[in-house]
PDB file of N, CA and C in Angstrom:
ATOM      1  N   UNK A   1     114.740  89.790 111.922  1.00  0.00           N
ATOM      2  CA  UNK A   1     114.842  89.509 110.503  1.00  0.00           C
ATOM      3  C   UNK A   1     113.436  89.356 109.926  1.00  0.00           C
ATOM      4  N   UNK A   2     113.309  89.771 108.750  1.00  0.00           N
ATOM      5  CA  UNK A   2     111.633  89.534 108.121  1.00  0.00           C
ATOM      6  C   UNK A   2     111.639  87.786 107.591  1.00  0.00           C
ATOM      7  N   UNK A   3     110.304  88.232 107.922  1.00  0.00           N
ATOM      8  CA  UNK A   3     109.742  86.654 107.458  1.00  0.00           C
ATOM      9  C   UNK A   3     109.631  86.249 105.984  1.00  0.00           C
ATOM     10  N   UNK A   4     109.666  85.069 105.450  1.00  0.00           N
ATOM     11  CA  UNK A   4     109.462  85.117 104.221  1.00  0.00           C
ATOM     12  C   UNK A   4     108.452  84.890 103.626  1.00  0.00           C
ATOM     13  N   UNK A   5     108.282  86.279 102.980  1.00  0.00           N
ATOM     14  CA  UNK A   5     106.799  86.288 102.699  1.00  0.00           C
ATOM     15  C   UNK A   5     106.779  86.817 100.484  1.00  0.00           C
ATOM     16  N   UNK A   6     105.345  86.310 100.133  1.00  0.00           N
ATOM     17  CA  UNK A   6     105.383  86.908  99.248  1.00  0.00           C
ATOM     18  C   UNK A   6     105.357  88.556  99.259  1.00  0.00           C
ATOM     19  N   UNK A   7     106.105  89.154  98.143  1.00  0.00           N
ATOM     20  CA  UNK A   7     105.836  90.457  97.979  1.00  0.00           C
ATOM     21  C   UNK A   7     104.907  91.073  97.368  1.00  0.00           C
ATOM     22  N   UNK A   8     104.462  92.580  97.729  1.00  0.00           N
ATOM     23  CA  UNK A   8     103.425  92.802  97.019  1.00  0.00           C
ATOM     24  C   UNK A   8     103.589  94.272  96.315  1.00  0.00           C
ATOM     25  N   UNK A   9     104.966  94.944  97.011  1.00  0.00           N
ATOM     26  CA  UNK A   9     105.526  95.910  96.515  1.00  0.00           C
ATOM     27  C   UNK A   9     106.155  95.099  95.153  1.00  0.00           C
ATOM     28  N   UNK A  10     106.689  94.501  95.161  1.00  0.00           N
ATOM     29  CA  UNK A  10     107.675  93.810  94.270  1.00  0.00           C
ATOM     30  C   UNK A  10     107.499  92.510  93.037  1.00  0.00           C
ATOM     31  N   UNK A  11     105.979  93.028  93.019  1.00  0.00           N
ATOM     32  CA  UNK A  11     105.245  91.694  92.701  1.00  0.00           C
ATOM     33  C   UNK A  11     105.674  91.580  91.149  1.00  0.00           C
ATOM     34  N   UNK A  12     105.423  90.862  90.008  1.00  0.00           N
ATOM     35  CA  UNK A  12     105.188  90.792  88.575  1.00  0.00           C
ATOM     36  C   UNK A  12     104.416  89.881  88.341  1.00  0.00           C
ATOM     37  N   UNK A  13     104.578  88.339  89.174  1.00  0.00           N
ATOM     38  CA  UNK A  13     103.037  87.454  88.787  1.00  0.00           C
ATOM     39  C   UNK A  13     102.572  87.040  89.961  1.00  0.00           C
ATOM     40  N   UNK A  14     102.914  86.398  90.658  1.00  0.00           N
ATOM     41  CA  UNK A  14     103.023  86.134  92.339  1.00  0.00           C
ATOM     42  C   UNK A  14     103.379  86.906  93.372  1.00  0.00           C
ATOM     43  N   UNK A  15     104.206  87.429  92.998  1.00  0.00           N
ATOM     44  CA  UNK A  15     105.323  87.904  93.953  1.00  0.00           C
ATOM     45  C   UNK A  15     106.711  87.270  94.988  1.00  0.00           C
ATOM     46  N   UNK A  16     106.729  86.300  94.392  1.00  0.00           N
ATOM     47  CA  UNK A  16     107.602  84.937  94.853  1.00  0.00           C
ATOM     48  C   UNK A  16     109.500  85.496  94.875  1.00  0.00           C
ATOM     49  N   UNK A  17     109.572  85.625  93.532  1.00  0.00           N
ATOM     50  CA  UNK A  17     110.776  86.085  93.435  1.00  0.00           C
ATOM     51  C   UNK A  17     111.102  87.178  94.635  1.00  0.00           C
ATOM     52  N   UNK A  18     110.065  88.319  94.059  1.00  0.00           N
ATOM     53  CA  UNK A  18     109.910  89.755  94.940  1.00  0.00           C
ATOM     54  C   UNK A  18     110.244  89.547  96.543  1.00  0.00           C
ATOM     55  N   UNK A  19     109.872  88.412  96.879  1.00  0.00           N
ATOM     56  CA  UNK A  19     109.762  88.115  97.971  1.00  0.00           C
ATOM     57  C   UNK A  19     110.976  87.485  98.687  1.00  0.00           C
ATOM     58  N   UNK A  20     111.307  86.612  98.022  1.00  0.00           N
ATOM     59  CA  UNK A  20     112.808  85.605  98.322  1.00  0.00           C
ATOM     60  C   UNK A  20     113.990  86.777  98.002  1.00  0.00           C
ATOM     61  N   UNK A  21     113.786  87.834  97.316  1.00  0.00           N
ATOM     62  CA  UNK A  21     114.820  88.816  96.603  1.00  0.00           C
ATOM     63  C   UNK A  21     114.827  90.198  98.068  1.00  0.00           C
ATOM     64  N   UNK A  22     113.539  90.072  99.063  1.00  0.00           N
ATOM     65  CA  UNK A  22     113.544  90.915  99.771  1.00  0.00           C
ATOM     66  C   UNK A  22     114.218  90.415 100.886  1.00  0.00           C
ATOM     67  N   UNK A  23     114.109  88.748 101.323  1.00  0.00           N
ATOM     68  CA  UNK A  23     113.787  88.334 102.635  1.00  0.00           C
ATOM     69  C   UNK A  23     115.721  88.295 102.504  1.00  0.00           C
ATOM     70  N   UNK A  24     116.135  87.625 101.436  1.00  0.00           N
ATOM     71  CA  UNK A  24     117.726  87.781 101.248  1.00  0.00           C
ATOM     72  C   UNK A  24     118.344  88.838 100.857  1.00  0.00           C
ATOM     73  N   UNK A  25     117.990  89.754 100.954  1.00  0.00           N
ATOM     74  CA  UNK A  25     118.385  91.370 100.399  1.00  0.00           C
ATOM     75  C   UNK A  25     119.283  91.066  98.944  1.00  0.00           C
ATOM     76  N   UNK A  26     118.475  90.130  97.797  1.00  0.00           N
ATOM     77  CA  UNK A  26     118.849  90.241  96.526  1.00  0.00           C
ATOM     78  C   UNK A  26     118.175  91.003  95.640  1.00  0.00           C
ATOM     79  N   UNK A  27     118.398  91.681  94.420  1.00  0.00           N
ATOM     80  CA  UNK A  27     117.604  91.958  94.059  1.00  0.00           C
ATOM     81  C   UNK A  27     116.733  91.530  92.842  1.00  0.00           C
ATOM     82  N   UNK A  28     115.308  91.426  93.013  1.00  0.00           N
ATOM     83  CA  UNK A  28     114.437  90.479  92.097  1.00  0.00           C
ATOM     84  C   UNK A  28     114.380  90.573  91.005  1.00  0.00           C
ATOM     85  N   UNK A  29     115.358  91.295  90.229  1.00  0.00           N
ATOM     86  CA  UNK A  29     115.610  91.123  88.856  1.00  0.00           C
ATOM     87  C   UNK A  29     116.390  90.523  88.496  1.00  0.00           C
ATOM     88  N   UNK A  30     116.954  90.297  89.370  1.00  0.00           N
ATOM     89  CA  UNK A  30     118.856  89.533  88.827  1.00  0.00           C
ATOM     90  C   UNK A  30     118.058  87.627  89.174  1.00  0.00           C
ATOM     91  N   UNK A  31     117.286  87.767  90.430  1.00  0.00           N
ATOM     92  CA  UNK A  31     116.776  86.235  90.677  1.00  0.00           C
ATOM     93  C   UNK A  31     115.363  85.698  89.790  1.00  0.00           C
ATOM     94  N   UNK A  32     114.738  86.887  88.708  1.00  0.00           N
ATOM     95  CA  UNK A  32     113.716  86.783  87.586  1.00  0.00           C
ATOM     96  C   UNK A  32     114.908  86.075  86.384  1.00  0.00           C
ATOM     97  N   UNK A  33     115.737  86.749  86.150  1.00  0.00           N
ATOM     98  CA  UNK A  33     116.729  86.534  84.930  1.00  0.00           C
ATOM     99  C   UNK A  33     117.522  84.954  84.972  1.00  0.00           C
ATOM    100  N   UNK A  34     117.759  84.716  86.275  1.00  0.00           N
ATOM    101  CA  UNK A  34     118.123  83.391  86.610  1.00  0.00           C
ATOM    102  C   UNK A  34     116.932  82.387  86.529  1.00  0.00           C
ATOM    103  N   UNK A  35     115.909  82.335  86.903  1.00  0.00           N
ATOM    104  CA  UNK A  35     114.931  81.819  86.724  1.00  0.00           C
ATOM    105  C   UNK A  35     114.374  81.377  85.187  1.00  0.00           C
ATOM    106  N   UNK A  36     114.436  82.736  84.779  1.00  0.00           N
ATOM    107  CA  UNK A  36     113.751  82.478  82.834  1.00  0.00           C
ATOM    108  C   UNK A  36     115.119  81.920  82.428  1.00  0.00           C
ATOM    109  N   UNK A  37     116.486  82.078  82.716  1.00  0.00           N
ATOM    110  CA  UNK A  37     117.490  81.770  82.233  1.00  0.00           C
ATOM    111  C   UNK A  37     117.305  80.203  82.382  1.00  0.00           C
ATOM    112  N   UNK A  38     117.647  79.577  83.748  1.00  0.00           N
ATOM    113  CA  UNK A  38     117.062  77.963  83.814  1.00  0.00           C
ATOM    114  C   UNK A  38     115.820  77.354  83.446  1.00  0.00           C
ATOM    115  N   UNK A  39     115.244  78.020  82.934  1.00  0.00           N
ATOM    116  CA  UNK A  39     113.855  77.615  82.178  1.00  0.00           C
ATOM    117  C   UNK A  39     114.322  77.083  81.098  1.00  0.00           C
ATOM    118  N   UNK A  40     114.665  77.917  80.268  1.00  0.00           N
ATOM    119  CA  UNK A  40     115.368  77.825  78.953  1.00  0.00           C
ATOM    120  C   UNK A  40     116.041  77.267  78.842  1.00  0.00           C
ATOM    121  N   UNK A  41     117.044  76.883  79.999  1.00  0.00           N
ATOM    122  CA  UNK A  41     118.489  76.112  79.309  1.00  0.00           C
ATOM    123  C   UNK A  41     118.259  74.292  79.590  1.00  0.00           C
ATOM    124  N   UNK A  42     116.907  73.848  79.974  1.00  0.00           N
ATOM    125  CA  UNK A  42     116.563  72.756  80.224  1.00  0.00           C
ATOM    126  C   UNK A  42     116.104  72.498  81.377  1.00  0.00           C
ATOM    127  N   UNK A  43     116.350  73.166  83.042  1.00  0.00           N
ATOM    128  CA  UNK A  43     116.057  73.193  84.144  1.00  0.00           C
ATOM    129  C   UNK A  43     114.536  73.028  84.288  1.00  0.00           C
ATOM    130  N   UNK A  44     113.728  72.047  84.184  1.00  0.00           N
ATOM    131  CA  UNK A  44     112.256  71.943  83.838  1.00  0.00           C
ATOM    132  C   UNK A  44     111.658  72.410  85.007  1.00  0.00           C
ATOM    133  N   UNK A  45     112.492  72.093  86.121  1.00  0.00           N
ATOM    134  CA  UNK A  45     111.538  72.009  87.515  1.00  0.00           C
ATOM    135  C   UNK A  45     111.590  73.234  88.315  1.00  0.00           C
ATOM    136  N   UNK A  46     111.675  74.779  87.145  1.00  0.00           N
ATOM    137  CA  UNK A  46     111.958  76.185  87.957  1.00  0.00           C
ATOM    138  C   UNK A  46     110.533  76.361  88.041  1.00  0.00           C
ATOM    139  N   UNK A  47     109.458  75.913  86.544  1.00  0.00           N
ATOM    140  CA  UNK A  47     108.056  76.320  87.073  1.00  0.00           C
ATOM    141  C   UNK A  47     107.236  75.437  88.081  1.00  0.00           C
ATOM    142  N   UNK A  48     107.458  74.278  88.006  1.00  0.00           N
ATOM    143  CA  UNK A  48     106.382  73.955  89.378  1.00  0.00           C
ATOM    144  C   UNK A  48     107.036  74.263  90.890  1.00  0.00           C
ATOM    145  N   UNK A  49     108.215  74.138  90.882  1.00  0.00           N
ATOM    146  CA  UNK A  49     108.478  75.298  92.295  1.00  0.00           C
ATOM    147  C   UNK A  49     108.050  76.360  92.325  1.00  0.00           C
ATOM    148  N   UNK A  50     108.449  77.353  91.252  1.00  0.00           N
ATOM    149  CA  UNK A  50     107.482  78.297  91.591  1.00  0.00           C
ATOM    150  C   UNK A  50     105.972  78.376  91.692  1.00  0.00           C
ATOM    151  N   UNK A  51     105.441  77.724  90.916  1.00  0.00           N
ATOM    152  CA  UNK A  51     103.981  77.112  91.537  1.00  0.00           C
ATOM    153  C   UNK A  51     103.939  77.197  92.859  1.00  0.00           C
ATOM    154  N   UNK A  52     104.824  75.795  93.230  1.00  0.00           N
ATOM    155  CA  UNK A  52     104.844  75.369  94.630  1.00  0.00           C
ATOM    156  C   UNK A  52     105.039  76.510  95.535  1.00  0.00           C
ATOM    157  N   UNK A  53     105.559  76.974  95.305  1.00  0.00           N
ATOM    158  CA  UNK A  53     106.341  78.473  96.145  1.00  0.00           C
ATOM    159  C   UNK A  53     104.818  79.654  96.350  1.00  0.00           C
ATOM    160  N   UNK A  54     104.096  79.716  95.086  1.00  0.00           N
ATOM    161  CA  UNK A  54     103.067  80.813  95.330  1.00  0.00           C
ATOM    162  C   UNK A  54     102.248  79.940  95.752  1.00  0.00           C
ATOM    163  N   UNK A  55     101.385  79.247  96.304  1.00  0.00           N
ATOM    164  CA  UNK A  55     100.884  78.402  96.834  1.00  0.00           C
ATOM    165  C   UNK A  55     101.713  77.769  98.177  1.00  0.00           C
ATOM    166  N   UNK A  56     102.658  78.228  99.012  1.00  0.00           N
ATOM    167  CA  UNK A  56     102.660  77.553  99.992  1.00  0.00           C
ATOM    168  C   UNK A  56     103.324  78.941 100.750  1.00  0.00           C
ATOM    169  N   UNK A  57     103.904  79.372  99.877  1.00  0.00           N
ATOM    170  CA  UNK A  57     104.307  81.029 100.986  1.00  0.00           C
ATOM    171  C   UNK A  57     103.282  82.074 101.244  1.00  0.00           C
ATOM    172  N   UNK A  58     103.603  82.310 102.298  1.00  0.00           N
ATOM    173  CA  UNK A  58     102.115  83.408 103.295  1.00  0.00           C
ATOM    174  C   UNK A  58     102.344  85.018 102.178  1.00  0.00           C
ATOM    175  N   UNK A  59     101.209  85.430 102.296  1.00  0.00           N
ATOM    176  CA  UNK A  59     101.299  86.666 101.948  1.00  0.00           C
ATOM    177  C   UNK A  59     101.812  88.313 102.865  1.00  0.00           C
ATOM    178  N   UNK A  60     102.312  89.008 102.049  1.00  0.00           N
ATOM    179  CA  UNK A  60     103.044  89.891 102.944  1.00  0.00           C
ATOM    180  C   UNK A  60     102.024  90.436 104.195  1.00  0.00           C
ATOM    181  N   UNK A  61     101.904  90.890 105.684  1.00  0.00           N
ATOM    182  CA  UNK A  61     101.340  90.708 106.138  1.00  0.00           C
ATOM    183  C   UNK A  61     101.488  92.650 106.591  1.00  0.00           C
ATOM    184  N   UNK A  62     101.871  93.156 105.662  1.00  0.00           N
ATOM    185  CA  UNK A  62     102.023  94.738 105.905  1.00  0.00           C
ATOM    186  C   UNK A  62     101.538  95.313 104.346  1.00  0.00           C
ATOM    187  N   UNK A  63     101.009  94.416 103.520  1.00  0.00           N
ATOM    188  CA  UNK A  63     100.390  94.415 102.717  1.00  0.00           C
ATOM    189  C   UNK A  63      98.635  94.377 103.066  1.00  0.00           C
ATOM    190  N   UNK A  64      98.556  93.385 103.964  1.00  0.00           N
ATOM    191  CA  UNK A  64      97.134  93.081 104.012  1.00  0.00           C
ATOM    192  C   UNK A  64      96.484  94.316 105.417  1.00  0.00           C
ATOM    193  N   UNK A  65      97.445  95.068 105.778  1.00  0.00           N
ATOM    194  CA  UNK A  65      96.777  95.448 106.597  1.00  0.00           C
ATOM    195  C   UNK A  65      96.923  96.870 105.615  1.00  0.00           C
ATOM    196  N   UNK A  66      97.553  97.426 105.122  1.00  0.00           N
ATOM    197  CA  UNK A  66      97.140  98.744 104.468  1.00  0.00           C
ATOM    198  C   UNK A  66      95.810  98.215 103.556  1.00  0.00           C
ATOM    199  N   UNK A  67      95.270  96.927 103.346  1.00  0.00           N
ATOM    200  CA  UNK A  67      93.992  97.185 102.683  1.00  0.00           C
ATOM    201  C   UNK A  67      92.926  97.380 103.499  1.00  0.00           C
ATOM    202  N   UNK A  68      93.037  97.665 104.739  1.00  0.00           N
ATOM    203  CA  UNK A  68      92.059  98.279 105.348  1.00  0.00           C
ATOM    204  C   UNK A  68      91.587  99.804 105.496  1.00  0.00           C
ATOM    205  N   UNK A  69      92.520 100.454 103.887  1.00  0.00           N
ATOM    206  CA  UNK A  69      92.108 101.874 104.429  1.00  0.00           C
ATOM    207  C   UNK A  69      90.782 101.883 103.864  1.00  0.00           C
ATOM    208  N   UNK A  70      90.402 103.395 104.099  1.00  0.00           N
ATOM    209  CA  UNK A  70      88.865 103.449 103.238  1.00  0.00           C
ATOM    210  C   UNK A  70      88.764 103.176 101.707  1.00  0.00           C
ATOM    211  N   UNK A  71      87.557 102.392 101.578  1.00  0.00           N
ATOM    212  CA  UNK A  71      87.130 102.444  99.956  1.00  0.00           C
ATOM    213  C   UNK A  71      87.557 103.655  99.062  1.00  0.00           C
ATOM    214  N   UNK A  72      87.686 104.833  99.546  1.00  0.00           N
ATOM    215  CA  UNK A  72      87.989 105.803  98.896  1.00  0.00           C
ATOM    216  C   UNK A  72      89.197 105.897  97.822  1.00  0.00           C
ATOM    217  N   UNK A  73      90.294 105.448  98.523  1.00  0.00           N
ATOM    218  CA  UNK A  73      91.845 105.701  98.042  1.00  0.00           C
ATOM    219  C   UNK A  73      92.372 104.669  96.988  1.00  0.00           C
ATOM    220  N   UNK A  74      93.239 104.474  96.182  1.00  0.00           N
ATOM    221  CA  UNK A  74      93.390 103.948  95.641  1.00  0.00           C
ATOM    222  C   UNK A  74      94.527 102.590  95.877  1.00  0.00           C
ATOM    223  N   UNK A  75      95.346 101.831  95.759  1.00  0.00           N
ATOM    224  CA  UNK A  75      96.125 101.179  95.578  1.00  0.00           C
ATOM    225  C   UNK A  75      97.619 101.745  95.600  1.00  0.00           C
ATOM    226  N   UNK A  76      97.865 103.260  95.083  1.00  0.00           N
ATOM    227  CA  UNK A  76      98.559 103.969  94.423  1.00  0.00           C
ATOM    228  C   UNK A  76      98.518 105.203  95.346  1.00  0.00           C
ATOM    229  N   UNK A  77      97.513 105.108  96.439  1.00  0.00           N
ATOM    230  CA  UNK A  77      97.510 106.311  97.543  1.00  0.00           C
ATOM    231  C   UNK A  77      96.840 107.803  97.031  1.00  0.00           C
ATOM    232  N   UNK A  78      95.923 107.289  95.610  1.00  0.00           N
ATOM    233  CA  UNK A  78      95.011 108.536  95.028  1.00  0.00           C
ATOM    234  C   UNK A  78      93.825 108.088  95.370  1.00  0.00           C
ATOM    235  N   UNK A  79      92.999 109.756  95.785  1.00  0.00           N
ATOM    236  CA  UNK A  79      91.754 109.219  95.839  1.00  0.00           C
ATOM    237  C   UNK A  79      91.151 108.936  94.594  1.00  0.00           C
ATOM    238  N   UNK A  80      89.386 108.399  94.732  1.00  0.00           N
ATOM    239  CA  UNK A  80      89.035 108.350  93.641  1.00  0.00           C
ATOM    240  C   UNK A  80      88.350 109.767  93.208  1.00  0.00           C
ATOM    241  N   UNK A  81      88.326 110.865  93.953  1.00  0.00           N
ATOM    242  CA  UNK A  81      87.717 111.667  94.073  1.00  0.00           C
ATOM    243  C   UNK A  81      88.085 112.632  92.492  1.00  0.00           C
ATOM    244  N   UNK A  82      87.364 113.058  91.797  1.00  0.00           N
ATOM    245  CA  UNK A  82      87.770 113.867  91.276  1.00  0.00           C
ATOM    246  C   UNK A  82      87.778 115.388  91.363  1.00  0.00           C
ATOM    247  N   UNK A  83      89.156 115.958  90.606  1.00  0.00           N
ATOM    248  CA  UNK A  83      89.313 116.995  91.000  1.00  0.00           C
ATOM    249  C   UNK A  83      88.238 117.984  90.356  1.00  0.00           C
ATOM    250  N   UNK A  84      87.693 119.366  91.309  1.00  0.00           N
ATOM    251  CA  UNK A  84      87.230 120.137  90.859  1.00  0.00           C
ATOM    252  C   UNK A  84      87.578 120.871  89.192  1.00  0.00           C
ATOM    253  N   UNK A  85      86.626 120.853  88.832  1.00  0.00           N
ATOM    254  CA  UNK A  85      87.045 121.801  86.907  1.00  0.00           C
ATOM    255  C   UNK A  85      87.106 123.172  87.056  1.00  0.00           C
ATOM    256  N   UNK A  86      88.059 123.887  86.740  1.00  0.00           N
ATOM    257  CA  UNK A  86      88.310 124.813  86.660  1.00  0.00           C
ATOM    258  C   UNK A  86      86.806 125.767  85.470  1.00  0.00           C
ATOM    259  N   UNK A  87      86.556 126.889  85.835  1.00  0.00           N
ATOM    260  CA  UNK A  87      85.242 127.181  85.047  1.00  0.00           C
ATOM    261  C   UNK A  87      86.046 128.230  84.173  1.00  0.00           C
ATOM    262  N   UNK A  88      85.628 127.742  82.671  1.00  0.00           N
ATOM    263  CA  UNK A  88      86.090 128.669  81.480  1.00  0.00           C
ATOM    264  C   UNK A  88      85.948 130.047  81.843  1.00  0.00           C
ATOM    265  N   UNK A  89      86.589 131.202  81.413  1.00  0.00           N
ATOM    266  CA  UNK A  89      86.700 132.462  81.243  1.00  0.00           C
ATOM    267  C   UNK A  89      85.613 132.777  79.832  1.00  0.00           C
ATOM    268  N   UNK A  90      84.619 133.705  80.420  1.00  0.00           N
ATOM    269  CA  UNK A  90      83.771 133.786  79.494  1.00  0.00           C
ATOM    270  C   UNK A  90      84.524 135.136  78.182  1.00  0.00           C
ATOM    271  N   UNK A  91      84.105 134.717  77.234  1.00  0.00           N
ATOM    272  CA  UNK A  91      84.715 135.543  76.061  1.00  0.00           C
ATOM    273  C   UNK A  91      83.955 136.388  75.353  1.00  0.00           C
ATOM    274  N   UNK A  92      84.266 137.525  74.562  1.00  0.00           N
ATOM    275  CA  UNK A  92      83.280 138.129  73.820  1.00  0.00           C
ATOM    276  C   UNK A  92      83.183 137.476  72.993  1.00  0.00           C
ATOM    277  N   UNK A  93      81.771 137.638  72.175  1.00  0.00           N
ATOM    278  CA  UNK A  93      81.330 136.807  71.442  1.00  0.00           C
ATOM    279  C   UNK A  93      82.479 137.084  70.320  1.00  0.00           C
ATOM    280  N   UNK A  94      82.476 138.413  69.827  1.00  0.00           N
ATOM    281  CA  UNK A  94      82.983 138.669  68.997  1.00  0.00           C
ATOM    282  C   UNK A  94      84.302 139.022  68.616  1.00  0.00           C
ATOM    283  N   UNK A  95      85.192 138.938  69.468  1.00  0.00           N
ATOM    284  CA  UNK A  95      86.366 138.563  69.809  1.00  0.00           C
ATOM    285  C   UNK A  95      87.203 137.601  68.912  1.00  0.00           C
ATOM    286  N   UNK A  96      87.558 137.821  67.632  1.00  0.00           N
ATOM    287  CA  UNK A  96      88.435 137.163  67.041  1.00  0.00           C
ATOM    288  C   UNK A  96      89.667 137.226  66.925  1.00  0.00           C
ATOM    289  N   UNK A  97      90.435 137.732  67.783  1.00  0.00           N
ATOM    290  CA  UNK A  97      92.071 137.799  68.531  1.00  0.00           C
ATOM    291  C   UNK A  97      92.942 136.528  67.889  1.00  0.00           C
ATOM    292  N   UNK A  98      92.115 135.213  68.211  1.00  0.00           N
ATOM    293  CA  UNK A  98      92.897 133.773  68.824  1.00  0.00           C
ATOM    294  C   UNK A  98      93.297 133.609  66.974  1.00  0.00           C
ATOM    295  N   UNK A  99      92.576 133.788  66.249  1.00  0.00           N
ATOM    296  CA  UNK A  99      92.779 133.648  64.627  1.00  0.00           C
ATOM    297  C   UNK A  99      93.299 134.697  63.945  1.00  0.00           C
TER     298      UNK A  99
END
């Protein structure tokens, strides 16, 4: 069974929800909506748990090891490299076709 960890696929501020929504196979929108929902309806003590929660749960640990790829790549699995420019087709000067 996975550990419970914050998420980092699944993140929006912490990744707390993302995380409790993975480790219980719920999904973290339905346990975001419950959350802002008991916020609102008087439930005071949903934000310092969650505080408590991003501050005491480990971070995903298949997260921290894909940041060891090279500086190169991105977050998103693009490099930073940019792509070659294609070189314009030279035109006659006098060539007024396009108008």
């Amino acid at each position: 069974m996975n550990k419970l960890t914050k998420s980092k696929n699944n993140a929006v501020i912490f990744g707390v929800l993302g995380g409790i929504g993975e480790y219980f196979n719920i999904d973290p929108v339905l346990l975001r909506v419950i959350v802002v929902v008991a916020t609102f309806v008087g439930v005071g003590s949903t934000v310092p748990i969650y505080l408590l929660l991003a501050l005491v749960m480990p971070d995903d640990d298949q997260a921290s090891q894909k940041q060891n790829r090279p500086r190169s790549s991105s977050p998103y699995g693009q490099t930073n490299e940019k792509p070659k420019r294609k070189e314009a087709e030279k035109v006659e000067e006098e060539d007024w076709s396009d108008f």
